[in-house]
N, C-alpha and C. Protein backbone atom coordinates (compact mmCIF):
# COMPACT_ATOMS: atom_id res chain seq x y z
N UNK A 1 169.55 146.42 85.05
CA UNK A 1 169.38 146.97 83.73
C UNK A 1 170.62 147.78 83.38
N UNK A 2 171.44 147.53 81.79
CA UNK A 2 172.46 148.27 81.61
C UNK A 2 171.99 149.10 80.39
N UNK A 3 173.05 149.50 79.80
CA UNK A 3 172.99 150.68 78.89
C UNK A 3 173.68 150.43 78.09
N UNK A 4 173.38 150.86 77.11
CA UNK A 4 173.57 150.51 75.39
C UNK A 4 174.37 151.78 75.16
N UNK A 5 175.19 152.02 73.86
CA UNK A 5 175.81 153.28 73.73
C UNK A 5 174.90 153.32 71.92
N UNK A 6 174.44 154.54 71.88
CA UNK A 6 173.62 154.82 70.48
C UNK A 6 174.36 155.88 70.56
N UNK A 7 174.62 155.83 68.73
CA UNK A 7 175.41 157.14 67.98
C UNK A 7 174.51 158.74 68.49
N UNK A 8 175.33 159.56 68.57
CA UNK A 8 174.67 160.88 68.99
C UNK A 8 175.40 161.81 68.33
N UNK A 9 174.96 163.36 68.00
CA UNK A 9 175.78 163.88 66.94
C UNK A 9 176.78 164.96 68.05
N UNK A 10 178.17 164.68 67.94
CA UNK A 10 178.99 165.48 68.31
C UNK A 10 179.47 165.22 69.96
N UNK A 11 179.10 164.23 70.18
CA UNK A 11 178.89 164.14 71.83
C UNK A 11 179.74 163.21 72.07
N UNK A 12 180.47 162.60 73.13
CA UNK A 12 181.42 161.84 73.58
C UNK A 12 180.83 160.74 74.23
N UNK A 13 181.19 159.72 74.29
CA UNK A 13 180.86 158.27 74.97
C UNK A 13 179.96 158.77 76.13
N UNK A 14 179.96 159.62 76.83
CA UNK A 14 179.26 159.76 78.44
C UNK A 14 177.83 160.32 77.90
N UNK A 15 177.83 161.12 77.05
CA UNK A 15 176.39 161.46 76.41
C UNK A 15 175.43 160.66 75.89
N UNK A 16 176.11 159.72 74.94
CA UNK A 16 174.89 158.80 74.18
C UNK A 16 174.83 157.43 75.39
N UNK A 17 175.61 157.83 76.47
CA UNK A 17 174.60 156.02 76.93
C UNK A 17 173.58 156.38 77.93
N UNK A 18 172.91 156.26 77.33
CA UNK A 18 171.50 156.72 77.31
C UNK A 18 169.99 155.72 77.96
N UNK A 19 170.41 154.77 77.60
CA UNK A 19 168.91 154.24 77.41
C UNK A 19 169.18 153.04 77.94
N UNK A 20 167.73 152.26 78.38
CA UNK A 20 167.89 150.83 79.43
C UNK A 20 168.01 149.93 78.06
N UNK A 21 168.78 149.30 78.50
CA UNK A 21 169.49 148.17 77.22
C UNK A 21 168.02 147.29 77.00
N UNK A 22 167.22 146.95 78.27
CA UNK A 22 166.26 145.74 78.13
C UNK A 22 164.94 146.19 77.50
N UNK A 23 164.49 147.89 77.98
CA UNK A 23 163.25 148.45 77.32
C UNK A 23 163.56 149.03 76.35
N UNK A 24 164.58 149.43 75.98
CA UNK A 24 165.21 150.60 75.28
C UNK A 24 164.04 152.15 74.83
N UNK A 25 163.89 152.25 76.64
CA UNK A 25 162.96 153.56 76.73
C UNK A 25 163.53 154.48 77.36
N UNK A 26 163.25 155.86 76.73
CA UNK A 26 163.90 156.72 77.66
C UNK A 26 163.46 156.85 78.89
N UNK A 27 164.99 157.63 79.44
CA UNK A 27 165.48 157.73 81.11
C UNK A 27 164.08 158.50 82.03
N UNK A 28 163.56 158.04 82.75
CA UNK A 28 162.25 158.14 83.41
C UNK A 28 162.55 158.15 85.40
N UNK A 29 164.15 158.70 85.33
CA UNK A 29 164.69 158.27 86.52
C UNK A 29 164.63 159.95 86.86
N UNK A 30 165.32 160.38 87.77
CA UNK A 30 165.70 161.90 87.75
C UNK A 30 167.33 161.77 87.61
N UNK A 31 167.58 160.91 88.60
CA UNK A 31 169.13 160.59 88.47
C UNK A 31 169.91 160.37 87.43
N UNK A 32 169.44 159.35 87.10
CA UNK A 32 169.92 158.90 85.43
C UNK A 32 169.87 160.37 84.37
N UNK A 33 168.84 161.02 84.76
CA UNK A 33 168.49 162.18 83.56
C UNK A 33 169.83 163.59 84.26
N UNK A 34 170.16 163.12 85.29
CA UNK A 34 170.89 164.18 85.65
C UNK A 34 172.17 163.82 85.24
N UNK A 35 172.33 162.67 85.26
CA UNK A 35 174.23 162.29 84.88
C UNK A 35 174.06 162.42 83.53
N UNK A 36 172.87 162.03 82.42
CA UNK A 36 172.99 162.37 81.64
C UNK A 36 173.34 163.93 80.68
N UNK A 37 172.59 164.57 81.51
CA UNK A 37 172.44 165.72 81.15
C UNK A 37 174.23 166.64 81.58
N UNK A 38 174.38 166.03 82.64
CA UNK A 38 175.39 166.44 83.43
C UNK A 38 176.89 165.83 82.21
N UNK A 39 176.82 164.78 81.67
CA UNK A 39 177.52 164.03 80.50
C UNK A 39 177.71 165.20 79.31
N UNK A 40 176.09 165.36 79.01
CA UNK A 40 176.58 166.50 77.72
C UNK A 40 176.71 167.76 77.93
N UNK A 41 176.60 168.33 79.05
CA UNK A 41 177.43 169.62 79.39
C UNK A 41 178.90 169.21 79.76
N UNK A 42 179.59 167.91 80.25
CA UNK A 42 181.01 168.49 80.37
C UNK A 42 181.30 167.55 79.06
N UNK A 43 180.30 167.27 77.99
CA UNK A 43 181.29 167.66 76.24
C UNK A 43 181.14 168.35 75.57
N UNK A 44 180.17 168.95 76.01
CA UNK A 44 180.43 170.76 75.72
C UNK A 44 181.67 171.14 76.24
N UNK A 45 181.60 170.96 77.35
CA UNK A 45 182.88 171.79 77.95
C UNK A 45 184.56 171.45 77.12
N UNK A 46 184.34 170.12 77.35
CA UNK A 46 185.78 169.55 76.51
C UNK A 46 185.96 169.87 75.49
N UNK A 47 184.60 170.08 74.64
CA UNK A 47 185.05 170.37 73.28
C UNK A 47 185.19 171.68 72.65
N UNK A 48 184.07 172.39 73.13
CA UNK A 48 184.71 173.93 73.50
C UNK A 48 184.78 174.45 74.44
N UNK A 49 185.85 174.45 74.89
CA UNK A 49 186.81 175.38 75.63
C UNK A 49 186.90 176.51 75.60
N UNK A 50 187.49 176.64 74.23
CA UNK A 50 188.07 178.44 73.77
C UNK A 50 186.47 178.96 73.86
N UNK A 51 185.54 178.71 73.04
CA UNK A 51 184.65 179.16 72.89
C UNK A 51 183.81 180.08 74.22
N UNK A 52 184.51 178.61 75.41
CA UNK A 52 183.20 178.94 76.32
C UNK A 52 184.33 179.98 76.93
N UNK A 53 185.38 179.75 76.78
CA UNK A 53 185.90 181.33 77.69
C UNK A 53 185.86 182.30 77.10
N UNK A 54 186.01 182.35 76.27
CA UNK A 54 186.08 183.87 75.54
C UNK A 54 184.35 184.51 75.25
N UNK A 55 183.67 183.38 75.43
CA UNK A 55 181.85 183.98 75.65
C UNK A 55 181.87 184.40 77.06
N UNK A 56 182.68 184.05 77.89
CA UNK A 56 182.81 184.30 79.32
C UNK A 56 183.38 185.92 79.42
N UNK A 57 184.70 185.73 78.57
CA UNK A 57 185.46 186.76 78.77
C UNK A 57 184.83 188.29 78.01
N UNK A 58 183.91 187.90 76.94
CA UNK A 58 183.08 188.98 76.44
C UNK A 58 181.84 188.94 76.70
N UNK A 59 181.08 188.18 77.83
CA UNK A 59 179.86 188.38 77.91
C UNK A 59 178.98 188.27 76.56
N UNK A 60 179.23 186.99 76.01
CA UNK A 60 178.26 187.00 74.85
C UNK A 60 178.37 185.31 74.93
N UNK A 61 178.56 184.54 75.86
CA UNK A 61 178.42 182.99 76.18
C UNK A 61 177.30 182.48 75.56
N UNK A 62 175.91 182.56 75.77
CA UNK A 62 175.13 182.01 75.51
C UNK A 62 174.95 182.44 73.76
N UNK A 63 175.60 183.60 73.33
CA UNK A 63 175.17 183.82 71.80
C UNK A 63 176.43 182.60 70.92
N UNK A 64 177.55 182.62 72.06
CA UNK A 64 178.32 182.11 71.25
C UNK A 64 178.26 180.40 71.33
N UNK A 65 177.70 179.75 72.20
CA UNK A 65 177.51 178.75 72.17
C UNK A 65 176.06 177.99 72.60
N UNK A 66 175.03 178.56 71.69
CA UNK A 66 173.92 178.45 71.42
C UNK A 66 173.49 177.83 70.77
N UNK A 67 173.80 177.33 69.23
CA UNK A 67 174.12 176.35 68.70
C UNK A 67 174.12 174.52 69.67
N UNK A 68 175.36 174.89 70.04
CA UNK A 68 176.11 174.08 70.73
C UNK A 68 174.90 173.39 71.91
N UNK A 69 174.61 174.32 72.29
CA UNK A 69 173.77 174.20 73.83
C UNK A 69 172.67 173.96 72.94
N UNK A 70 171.71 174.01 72.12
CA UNK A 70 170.50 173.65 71.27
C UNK A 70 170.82 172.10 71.28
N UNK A 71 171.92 171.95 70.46
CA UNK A 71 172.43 170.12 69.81
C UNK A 71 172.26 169.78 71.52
N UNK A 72 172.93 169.92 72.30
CA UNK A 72 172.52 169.21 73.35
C UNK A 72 171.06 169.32 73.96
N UNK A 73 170.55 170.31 74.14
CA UNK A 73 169.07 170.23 74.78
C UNK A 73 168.34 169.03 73.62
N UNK A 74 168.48 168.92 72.41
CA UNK A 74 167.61 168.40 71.61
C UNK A 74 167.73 166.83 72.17
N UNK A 75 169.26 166.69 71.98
CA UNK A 75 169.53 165.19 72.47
C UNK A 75 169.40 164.79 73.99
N UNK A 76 169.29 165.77 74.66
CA UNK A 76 168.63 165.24 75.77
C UNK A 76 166.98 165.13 76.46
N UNK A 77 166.63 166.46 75.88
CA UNK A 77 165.22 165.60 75.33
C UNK A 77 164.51 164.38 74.89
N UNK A 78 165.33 164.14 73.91
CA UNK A 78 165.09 162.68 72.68
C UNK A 78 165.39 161.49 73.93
N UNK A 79 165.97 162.07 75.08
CA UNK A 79 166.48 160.75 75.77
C UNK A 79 165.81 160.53 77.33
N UNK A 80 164.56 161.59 76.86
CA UNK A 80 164.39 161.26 78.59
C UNK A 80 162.61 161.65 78.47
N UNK A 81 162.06 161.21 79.36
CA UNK A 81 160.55 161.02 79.16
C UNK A 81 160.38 162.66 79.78
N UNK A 82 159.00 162.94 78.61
CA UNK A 82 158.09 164.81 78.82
C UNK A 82 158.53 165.05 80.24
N UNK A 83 157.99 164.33 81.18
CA UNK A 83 157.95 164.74 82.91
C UNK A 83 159.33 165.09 82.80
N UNK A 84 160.76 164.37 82.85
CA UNK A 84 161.75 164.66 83.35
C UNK A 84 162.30 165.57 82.71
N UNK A 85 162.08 165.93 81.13
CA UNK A 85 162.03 167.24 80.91
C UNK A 85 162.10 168.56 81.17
N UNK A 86 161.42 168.45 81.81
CA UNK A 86 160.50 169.50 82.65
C UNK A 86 160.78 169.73 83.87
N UNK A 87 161.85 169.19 84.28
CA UNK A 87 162.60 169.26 85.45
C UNK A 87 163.76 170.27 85.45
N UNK A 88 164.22 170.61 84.39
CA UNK A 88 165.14 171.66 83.94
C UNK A 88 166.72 171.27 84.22
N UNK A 89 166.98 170.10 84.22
CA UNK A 89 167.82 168.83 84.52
C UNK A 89 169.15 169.41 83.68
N UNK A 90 168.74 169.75 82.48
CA UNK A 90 169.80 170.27 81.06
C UNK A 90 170.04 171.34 81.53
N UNK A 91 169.39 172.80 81.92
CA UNK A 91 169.91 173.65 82.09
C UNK A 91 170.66 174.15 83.64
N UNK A 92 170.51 172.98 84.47
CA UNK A 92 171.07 172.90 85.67
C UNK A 92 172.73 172.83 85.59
N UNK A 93 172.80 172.00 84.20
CA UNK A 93 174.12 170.85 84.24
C UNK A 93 174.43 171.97 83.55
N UNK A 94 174.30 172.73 82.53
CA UNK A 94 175.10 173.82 81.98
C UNK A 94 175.48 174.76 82.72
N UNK A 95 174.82 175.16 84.09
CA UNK A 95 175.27 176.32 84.81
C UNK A 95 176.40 175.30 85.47
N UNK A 96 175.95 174.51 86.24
CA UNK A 96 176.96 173.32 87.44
C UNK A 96 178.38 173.00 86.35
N UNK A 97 178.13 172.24 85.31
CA UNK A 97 179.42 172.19 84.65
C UNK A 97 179.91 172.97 83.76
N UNK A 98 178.95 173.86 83.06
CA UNK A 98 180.14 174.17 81.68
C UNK A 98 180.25 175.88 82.38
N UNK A 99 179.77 176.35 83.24
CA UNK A 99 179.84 177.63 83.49
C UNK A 99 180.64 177.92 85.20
N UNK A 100 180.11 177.39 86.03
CA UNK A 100 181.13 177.28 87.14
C UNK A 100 182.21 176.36 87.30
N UNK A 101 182.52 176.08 86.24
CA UNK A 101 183.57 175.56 86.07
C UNK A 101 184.84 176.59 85.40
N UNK A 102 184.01 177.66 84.98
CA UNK A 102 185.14 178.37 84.61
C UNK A 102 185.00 179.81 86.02
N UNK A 103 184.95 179.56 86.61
CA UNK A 103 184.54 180.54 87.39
C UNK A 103 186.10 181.64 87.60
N UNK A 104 186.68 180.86 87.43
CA UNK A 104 188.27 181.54 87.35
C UNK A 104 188.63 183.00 86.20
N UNK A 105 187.94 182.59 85.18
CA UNK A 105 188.59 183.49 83.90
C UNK A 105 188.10 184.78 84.58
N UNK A 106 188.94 185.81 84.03
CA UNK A 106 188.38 187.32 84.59
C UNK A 106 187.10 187.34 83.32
N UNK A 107 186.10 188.10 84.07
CA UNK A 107 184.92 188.76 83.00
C UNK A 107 184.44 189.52 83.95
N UNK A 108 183.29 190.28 83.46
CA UNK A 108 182.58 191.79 84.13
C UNK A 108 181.35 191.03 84.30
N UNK A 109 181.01 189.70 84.38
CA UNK A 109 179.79 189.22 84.81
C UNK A 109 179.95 188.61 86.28
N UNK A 110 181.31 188.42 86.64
CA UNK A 110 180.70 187.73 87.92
C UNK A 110 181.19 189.00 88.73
């Protein structure tokens, strides 16, 4: 079974491929829901950058890219069945990629 690429708002090729080309049902895997999820946290990351350091560098990250982090939880929701949801899959991939990834910048949080 392959994967189809469906338009998604703001997200890069690794985010919207999403779905089994043959059922076209959402991801019901854990794996699959993790690369996914793991996809739209590093285009978050690519796309803001400045943002996410300087929420780093003033301790106001999550106010400043909240927005940002919403558009993705929504679309990864929309792409993966209630159970895997509920696995907390999205907010794993935001700490793993878009936040220890900057682990470098100076701030008064770590």
């Amino acid at each position: 079974m392959g994967d189809v690429l469906l338009p998604a708002p703001s997200f890069d090729v690794g985010a919207r491929d999403v779905y089994d080309r043959e059922t076209m049902q959402p991801i019901d895997k854990p794996d699959r829901a993790r690369q996914l999820a793991r996809a739209i946290a590093s285009d978050l990351t690519l796309y803001h950058e400045k943002e996410i350091v300087e929420g780093i560098e003033n301790d106001t990250l999550f106010e400043v890219m909240k927005e940002h982090i919403e558009e993705g939880r929504t679309l990864f929701k929309s792409r993966v069945t209630p159970e895997i949801y509920e696995l907390n899959l999205y907010d794993r991939a935001i700490v793993d990629v878009m936040i220890k990834s900057k682990g470098h910048v100076k701030s008064k949080i770590w």
